[in-house]
PDB file of N, CA and C in Angstrom:
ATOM      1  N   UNK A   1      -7.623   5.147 -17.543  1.00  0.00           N
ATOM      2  CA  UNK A   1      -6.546   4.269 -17.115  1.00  0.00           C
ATOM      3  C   UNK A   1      -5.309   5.118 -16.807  1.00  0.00           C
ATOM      4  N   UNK A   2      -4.505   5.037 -15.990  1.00  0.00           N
ATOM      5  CA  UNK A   2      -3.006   5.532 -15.090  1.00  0.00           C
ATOM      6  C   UNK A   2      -1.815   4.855 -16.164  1.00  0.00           C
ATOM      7  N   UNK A   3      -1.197   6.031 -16.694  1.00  0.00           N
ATOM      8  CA  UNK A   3      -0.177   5.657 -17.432  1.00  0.00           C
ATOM      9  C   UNK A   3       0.523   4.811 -16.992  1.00  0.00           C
ATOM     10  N   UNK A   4       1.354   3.746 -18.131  1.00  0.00           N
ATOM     11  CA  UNK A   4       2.433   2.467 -17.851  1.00  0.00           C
ATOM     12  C   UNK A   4       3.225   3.373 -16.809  1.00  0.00           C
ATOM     13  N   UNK A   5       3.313   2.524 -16.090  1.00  0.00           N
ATOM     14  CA  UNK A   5       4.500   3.081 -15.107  1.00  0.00           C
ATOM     15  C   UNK A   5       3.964   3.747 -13.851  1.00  0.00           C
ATOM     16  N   UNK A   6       2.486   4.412 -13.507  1.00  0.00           N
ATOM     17  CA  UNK A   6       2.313   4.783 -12.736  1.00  0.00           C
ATOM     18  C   UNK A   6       2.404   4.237 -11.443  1.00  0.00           C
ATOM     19  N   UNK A   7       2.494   4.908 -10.449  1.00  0.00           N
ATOM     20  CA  UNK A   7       2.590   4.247  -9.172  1.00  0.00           C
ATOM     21  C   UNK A   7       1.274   4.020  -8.476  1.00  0.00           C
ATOM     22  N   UNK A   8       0.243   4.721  -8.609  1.00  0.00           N
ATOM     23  CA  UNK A   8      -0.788   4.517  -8.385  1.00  0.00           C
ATOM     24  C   UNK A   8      -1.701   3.070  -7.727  1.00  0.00           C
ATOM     25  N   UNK A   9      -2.037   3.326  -6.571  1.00  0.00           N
ATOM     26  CA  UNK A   9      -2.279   1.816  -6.392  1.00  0.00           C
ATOM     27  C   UNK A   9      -4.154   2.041  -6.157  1.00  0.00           C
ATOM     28  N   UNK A  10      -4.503   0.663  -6.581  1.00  0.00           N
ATOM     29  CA  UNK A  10      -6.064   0.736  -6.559  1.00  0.00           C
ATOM     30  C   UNK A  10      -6.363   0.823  -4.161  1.00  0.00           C
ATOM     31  N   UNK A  11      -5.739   0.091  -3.820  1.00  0.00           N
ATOM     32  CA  UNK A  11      -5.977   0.274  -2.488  1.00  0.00           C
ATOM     33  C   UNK A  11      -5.101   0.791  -1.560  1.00  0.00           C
ATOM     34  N   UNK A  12      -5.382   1.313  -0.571  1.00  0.00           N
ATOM     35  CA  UNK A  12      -4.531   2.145   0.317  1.00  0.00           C
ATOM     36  C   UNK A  12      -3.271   1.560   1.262  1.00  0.00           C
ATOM     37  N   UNK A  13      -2.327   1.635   0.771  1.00  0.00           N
ATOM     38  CA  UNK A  13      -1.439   0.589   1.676  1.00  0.00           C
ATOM     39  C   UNK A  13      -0.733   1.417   2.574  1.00  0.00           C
ATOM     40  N   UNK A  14      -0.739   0.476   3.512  1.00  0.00           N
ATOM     41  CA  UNK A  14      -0.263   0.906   5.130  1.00  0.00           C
ATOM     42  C   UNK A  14       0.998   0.721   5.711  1.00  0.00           C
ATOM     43  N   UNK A  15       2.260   1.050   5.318  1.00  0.00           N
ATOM     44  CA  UNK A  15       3.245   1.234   5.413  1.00  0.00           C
ATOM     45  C   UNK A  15       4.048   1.624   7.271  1.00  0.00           C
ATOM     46  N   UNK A  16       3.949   0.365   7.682  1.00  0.00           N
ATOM     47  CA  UNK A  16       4.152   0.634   9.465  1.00  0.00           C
ATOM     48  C   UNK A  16       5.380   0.413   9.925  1.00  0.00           C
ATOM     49  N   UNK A  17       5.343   1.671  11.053  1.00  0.00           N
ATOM     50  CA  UNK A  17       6.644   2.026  11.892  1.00  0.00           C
ATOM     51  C   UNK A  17       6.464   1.032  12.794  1.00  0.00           C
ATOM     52  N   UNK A  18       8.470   0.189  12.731  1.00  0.00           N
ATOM     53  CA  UNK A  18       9.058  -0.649  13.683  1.00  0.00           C
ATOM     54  C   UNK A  18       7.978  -1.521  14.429  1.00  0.00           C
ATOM     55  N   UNK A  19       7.563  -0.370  15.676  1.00  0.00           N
ATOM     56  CA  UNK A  19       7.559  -0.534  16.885  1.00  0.00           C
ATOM     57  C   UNK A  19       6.036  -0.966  16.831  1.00  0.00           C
ATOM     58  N   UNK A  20       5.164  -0.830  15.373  1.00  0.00           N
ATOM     59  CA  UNK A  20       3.637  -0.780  15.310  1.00  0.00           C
ATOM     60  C   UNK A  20       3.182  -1.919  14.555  1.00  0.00           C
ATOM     61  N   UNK A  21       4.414  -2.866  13.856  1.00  0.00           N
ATOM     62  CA  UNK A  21       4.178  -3.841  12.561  1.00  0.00           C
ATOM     63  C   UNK A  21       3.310  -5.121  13.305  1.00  0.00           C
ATOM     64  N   UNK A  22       2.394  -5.873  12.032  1.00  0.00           N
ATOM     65  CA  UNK A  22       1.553  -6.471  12.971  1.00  0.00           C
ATOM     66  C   UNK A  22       2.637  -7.932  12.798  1.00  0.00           C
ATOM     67  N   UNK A  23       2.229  -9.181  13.032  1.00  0.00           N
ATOM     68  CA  UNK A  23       2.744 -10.417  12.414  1.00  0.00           C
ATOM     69  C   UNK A  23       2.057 -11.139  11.714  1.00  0.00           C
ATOM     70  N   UNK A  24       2.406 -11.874  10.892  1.00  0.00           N
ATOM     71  CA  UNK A  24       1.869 -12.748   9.694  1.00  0.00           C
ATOM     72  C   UNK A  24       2.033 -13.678  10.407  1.00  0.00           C
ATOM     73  N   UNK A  25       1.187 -14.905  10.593  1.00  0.00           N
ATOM     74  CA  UNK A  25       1.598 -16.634  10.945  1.00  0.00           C
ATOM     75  C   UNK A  25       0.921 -17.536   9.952  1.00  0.00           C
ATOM     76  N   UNK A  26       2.334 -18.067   9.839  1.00  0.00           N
ATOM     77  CA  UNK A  26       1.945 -19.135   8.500  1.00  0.00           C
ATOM     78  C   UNK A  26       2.591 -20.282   8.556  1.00  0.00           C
ATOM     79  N   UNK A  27       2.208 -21.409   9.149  1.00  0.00           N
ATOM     80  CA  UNK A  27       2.749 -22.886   9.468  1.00  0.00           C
ATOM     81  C   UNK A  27       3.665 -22.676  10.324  1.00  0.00           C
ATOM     82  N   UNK A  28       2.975 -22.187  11.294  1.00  0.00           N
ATOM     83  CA  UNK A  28       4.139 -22.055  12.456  1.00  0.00           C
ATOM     84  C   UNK A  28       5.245 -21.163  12.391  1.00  0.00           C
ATOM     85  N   UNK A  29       5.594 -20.193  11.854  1.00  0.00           N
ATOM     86  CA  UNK A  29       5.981 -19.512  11.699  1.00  0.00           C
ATOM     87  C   UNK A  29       5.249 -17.650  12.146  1.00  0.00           C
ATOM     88  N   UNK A  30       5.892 -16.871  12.413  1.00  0.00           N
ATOM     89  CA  UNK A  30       5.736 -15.655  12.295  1.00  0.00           C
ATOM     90  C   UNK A  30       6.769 -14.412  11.581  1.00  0.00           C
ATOM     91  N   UNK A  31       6.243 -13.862  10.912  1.00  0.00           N
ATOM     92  CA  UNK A  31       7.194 -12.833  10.368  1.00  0.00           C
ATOM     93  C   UNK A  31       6.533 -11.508  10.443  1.00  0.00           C
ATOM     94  N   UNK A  32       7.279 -10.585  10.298  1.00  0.00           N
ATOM     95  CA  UNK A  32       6.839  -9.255  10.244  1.00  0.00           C
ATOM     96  C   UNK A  32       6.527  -8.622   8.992  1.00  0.00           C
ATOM     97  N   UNK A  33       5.171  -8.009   9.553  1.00  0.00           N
ATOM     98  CA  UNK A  33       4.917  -7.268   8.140  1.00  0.00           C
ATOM     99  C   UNK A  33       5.071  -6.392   8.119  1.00  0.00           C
ATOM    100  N   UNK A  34       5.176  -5.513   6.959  1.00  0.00           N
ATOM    101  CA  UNK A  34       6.607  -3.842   6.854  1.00  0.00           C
ATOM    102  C   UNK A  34       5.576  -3.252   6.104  1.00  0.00           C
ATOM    103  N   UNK A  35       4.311  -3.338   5.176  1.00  0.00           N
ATOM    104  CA  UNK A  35       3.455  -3.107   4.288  1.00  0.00           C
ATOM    105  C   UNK A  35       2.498  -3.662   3.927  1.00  0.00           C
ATOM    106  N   UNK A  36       1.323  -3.614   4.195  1.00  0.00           N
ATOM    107  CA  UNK A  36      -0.367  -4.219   4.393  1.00  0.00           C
ATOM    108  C   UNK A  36      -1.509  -3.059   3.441  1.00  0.00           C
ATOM    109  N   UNK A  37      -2.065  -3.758   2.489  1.00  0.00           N
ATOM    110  CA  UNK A  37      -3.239  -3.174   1.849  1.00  0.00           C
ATOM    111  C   UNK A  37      -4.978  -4.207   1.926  1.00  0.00           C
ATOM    112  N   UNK A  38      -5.434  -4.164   1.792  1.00  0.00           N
ATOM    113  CA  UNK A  38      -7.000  -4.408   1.524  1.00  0.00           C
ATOM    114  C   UNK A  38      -6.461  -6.025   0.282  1.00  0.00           C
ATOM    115  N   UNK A  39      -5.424  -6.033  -0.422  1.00  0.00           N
ATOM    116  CA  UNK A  39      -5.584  -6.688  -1.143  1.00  0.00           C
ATOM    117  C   UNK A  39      -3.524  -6.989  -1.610  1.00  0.00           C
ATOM    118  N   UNK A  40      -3.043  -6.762  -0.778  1.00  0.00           N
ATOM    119  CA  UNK A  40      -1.024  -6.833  -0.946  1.00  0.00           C
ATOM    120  C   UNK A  40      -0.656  -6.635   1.009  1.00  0.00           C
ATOM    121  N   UNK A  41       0.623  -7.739   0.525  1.00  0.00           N
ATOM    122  CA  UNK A  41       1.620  -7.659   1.836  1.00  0.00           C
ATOM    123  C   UNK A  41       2.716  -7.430   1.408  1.00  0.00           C
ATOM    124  N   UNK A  42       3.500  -7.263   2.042  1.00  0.00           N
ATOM    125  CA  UNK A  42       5.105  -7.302   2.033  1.00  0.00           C
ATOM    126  C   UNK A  42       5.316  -7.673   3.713  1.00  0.00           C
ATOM    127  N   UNK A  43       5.998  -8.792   3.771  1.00  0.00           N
ATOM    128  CA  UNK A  43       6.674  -9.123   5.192  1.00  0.00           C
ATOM    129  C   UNK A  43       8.447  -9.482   5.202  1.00  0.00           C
ATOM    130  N   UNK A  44       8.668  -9.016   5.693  1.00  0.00           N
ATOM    131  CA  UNK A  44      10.107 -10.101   6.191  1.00  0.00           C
ATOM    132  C   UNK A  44      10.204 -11.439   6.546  1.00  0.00           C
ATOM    133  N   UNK A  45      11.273 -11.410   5.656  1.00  0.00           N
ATOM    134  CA  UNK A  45      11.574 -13.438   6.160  1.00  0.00           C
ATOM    135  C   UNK A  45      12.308 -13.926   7.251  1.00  0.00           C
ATOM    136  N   UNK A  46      12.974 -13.107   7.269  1.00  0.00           N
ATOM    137  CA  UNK A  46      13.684 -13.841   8.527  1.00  0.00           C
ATOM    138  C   UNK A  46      14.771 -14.894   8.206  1.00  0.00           C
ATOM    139  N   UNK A  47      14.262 -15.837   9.199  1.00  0.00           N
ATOM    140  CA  UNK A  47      15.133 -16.764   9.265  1.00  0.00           C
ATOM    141  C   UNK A  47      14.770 -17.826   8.273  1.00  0.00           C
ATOM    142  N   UNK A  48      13.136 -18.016   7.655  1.00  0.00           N
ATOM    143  CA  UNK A  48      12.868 -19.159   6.922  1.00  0.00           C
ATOM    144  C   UNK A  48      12.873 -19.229   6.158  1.00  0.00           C
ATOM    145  N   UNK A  49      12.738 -20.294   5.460  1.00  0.00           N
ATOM    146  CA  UNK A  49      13.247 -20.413   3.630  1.00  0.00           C
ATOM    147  C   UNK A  49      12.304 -20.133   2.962  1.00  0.00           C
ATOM    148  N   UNK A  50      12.775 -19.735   2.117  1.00  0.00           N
ATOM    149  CA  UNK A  50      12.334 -18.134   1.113  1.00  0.00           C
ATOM    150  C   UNK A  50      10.989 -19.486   0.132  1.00  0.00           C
ATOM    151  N   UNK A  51       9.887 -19.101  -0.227  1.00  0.00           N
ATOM    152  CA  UNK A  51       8.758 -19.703  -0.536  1.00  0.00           C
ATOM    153  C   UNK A  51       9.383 -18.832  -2.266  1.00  0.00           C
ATOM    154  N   UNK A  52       8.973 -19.526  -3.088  1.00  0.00           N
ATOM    155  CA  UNK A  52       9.061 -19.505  -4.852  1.00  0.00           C
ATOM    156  C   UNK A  52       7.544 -18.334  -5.356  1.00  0.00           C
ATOM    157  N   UNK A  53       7.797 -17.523  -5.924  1.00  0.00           N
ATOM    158  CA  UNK A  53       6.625 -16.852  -6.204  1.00  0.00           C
ATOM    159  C   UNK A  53       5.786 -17.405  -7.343  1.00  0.00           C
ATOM    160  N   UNK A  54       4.362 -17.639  -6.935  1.00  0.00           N
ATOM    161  CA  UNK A  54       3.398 -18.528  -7.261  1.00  0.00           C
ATOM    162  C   UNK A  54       2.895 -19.559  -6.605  1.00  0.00           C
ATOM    163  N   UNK A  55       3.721 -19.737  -5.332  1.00  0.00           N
ATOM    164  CA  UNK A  55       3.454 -20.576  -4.041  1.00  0.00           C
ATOM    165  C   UNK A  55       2.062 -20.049  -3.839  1.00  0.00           C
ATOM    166  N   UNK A  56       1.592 -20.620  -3.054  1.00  0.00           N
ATOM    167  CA  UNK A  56       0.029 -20.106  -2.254  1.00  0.00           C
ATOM    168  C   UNK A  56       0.827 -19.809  -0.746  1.00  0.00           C
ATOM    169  N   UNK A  57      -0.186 -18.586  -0.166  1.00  0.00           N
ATOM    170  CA  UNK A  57      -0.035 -18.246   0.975  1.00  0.00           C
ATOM    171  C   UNK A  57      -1.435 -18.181   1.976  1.00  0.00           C
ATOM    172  N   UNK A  58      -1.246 -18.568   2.984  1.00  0.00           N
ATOM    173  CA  UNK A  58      -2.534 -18.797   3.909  1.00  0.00           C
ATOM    174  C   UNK A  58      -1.569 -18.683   5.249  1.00  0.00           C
ATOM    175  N   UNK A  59      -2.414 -17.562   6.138  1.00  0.00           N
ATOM    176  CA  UNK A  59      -1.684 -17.226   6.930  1.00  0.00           C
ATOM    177  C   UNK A  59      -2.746 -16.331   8.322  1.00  0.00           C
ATOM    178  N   UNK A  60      -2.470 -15.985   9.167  1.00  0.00           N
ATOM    179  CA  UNK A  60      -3.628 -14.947   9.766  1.00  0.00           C
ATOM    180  C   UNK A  60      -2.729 -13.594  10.324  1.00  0.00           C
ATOM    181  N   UNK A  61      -2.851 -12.390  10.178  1.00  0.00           N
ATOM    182  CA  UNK A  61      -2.174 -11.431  10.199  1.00  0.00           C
ATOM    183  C   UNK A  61      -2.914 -10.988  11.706  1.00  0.00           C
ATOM    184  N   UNK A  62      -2.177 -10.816  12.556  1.00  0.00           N
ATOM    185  CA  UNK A  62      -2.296 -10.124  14.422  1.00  0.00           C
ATOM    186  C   UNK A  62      -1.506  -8.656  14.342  1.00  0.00           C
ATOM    187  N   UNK A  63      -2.901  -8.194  14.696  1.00  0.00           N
ATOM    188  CA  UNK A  63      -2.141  -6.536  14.614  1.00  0.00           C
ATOM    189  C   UNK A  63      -2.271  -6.117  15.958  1.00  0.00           C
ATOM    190  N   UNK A  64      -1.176  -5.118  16.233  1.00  0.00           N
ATOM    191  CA  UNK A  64      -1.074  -5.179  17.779  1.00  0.00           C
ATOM    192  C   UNK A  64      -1.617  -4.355  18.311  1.00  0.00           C
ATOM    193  N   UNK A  65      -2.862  -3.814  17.672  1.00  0.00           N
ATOM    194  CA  UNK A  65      -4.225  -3.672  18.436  1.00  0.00           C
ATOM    195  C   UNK A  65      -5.323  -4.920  19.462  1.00  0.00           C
ATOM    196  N   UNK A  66      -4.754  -6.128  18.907  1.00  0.00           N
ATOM    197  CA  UNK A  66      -5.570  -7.050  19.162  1.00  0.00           C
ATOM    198  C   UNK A  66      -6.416  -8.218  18.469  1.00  0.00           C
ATOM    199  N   UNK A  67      -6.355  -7.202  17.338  1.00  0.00           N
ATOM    200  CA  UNK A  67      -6.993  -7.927  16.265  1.00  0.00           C
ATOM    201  C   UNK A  67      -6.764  -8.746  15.445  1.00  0.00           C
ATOM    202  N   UNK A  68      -7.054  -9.625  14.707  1.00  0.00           N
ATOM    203  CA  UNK A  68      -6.394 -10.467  13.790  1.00  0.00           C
ATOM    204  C   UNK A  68      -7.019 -10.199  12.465  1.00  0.00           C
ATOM    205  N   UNK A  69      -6.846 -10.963  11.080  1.00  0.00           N
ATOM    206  CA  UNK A  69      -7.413 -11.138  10.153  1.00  0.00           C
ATOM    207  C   UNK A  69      -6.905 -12.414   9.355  1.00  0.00           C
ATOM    208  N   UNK A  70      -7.556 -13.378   9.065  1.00  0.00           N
ATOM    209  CA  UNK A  70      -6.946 -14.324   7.437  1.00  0.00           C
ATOM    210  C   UNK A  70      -7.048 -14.033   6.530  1.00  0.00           C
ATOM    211  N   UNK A  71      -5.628 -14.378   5.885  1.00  0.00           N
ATOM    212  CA  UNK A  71      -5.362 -13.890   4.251  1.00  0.00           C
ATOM    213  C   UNK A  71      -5.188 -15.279   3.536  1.00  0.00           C
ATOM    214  N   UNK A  72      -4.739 -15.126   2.650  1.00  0.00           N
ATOM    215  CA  UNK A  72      -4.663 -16.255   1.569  1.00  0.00           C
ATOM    216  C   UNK A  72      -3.912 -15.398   0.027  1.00  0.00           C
ATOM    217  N   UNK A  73      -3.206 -15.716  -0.301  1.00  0.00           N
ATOM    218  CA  UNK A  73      -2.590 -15.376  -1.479  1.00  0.00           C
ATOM    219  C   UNK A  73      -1.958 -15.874  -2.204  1.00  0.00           C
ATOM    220  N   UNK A  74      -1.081 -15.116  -2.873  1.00  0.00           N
ATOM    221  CA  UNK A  74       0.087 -15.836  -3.473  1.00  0.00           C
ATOM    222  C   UNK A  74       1.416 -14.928  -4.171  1.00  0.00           C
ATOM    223  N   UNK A  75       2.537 -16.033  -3.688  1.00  0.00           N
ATOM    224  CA  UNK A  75       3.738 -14.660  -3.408  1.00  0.00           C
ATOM    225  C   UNK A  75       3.989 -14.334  -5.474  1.00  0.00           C
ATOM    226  N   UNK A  76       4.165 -13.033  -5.095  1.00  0.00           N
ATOM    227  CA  UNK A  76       4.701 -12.100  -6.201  1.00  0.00           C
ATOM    228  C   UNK A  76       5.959 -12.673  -6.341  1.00  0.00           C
ATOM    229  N   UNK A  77       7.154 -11.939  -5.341  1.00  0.00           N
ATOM    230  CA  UNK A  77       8.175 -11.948  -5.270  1.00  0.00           C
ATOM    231  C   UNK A  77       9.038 -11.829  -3.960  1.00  0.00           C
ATOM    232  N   UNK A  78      10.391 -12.588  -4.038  1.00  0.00           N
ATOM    233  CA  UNK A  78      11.156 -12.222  -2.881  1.00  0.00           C
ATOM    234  C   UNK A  78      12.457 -11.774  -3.346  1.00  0.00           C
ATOM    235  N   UNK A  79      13.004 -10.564  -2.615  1.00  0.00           N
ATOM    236  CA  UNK A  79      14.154  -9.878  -2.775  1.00  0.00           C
ATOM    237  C   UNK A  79      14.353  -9.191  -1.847  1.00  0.00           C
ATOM    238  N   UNK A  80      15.737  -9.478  -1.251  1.00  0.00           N
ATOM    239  CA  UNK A  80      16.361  -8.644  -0.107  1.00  0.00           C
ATOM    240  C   UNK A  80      15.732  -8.869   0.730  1.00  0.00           C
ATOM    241  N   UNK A  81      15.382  -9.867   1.269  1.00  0.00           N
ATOM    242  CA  UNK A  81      14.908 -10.830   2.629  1.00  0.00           C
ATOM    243  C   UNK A  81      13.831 -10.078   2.592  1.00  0.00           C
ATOM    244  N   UNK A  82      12.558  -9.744   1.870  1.00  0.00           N
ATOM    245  CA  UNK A  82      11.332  -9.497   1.826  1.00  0.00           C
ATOM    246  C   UNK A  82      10.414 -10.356   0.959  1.00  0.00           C
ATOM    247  N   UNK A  83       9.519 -10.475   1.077  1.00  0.00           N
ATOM    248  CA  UNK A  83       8.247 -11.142   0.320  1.00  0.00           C
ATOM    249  C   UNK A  83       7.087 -10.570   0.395  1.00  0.00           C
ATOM    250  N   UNK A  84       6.698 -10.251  -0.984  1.00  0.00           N
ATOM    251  CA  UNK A  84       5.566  -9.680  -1.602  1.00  0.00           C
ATOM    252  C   UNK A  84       4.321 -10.777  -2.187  1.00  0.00           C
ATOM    253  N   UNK A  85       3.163 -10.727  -1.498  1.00  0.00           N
ATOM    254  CA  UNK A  85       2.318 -11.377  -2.014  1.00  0.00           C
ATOM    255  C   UNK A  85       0.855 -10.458  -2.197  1.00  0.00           C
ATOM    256  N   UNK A  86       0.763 -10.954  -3.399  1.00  0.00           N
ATOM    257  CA  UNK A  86      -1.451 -10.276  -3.962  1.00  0.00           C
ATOM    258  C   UNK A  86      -2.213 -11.479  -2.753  1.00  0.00           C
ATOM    259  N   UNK A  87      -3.112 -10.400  -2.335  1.00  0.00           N
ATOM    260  CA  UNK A  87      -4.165 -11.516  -1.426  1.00  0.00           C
ATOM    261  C   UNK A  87      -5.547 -11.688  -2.319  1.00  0.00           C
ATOM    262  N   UNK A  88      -5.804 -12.596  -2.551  1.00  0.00           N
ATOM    263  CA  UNK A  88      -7.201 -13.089  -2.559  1.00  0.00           C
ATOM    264  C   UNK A  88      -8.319 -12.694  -1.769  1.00  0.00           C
ATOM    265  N   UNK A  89      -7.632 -13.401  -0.395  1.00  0.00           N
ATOM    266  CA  UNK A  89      -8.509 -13.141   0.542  1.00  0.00           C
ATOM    267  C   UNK A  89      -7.450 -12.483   1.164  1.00  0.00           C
ATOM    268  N   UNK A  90      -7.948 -11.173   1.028  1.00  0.00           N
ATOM    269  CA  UNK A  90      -7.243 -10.353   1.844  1.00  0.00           C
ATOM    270  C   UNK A  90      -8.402  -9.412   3.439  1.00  0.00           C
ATOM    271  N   UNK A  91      -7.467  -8.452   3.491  1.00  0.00           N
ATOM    272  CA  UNK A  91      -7.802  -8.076   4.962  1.00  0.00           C
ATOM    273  C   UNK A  91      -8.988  -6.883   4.737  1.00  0.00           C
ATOM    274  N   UNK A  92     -10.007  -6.792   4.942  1.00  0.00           N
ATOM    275  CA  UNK A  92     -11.399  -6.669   5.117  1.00  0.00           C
ATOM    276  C   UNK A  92     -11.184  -4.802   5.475  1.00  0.00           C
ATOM    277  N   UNK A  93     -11.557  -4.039   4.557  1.00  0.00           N
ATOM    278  CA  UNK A  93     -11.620  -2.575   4.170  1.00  0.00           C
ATOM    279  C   UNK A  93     -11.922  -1.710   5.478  1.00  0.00           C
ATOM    280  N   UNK A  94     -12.588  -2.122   6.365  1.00  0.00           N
ATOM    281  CA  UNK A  94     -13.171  -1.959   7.681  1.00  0.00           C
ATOM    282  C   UNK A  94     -12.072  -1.878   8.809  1.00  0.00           C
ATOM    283  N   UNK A  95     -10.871  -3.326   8.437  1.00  0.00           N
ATOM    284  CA  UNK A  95      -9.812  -3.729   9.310  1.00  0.00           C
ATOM    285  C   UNK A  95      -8.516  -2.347   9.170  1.00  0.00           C
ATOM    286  N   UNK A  96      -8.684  -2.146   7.895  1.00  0.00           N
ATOM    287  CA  UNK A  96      -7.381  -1.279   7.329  1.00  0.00           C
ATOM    288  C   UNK A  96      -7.675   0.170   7.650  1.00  0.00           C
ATOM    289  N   UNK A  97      -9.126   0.527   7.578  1.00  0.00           N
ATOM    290  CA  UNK A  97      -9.341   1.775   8.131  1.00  0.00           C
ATOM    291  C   UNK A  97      -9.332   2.194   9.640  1.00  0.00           C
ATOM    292  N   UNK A  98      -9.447   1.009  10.151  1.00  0.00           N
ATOM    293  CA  UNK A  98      -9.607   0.815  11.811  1.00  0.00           C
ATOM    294  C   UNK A  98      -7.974   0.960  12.306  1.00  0.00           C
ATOM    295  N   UNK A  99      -6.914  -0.098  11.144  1.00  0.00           N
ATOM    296  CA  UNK A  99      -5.593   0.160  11.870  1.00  0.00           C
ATOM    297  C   UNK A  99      -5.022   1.906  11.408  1.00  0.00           C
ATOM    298  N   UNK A 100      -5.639   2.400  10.012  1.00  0.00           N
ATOM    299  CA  UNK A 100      -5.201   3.923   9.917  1.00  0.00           C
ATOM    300  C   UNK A 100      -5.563   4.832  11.070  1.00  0.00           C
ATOM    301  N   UNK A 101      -7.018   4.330  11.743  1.00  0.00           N
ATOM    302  CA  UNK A 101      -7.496   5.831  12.749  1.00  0.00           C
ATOM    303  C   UNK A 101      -6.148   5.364  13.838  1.00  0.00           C
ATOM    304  N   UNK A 102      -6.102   4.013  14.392  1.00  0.00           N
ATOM    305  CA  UNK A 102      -5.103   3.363  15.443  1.00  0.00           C
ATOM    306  C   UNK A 102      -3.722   4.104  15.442  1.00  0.00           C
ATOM    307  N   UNK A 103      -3.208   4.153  14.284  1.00  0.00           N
ATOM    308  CA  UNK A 103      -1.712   4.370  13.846  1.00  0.00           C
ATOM    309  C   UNK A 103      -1.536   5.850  13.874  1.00  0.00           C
ATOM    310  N   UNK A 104      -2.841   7.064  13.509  1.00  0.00           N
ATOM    311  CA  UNK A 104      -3.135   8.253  13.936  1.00  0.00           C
ATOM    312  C   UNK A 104      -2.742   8.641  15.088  1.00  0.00           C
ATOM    313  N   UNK A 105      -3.355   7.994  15.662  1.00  0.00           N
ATOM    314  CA  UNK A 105      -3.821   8.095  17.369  1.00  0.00           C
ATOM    315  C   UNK A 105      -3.017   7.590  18.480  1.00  0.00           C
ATOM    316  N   UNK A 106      -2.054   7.464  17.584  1.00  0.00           N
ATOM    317  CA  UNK A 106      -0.667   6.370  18.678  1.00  0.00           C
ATOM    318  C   UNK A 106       0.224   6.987  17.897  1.00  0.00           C
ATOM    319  N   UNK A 107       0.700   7.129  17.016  1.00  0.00           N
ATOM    320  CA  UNK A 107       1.867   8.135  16.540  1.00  0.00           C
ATOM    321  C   UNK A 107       2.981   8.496  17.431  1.00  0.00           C
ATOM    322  N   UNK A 108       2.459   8.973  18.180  1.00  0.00           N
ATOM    323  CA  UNK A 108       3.720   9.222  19.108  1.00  0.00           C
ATOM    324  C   UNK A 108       4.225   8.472  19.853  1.00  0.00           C
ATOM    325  N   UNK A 109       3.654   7.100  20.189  1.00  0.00           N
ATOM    326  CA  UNK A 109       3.502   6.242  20.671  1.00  0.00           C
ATOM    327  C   UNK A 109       4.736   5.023  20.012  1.00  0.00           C
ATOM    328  N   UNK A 110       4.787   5.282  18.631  1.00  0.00           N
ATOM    329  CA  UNK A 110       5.516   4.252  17.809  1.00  0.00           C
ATOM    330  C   UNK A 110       6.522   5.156  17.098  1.00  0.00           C
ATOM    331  N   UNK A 111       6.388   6.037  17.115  1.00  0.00           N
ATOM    332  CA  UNK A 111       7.842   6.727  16.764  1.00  0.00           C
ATOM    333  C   UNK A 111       9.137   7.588  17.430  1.00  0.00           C
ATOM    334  N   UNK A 112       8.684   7.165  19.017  1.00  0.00           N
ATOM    335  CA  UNK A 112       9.615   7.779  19.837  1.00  0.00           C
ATOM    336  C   UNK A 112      10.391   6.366  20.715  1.00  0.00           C
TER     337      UNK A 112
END
């Protein structure tokens, strides 16, 4: 076991530049997501009212490869116009390795 406090995370989270973030849609809504794992989000809120952590989340995440995925969760926390939610049904191990080779391979693409 990873000492109290470690940072250590069981899945690989994907931490995306500006110009590369996919969108979350959830009741009509879209927000941006800033941080995506196999099993955690973090998106921006925006303009809409901030959801209570322990809410349920159901939503389908469009990455701007083309692709989509549905999640389902439930929010952790919100602070500083962000929201953190654990997925349940989160985004499929296959999807996250597919947007790492993508985000490789475009690099220059999203940071200039």
């Amino acid at each position: 076991m990873p000492p109290a406090g470690d940072s250590a995370r069981e899945f690989y989270r994907i931490a995306y530049p500006s110009k590369a973030r996919p969108r979350l849609h959830v009741s009509g809504f879209d927000f941006e997501v800033l941080d995506l794992s196999e099993r955690g989000i973090r998106f921006r809120l925006g303009e809409a009212m901030a959801p209570e952590p322990g809410h349920t989340l159901r939503g389908t995440v469009r990455f701007v490869r083309g692709v989509s995925a549905e999640v389902g969760g439930t929010i952790l926390r919100v602070r500083d116009g962000q929201v953190a939610a654990v997925l349940e049904e989160g985004v499929p191990a296959s999807v996250i390795r597919a947007e790492q080779r993508f985000l490789l391979e475009n690099a220059r693409r999203f940071t200039t």
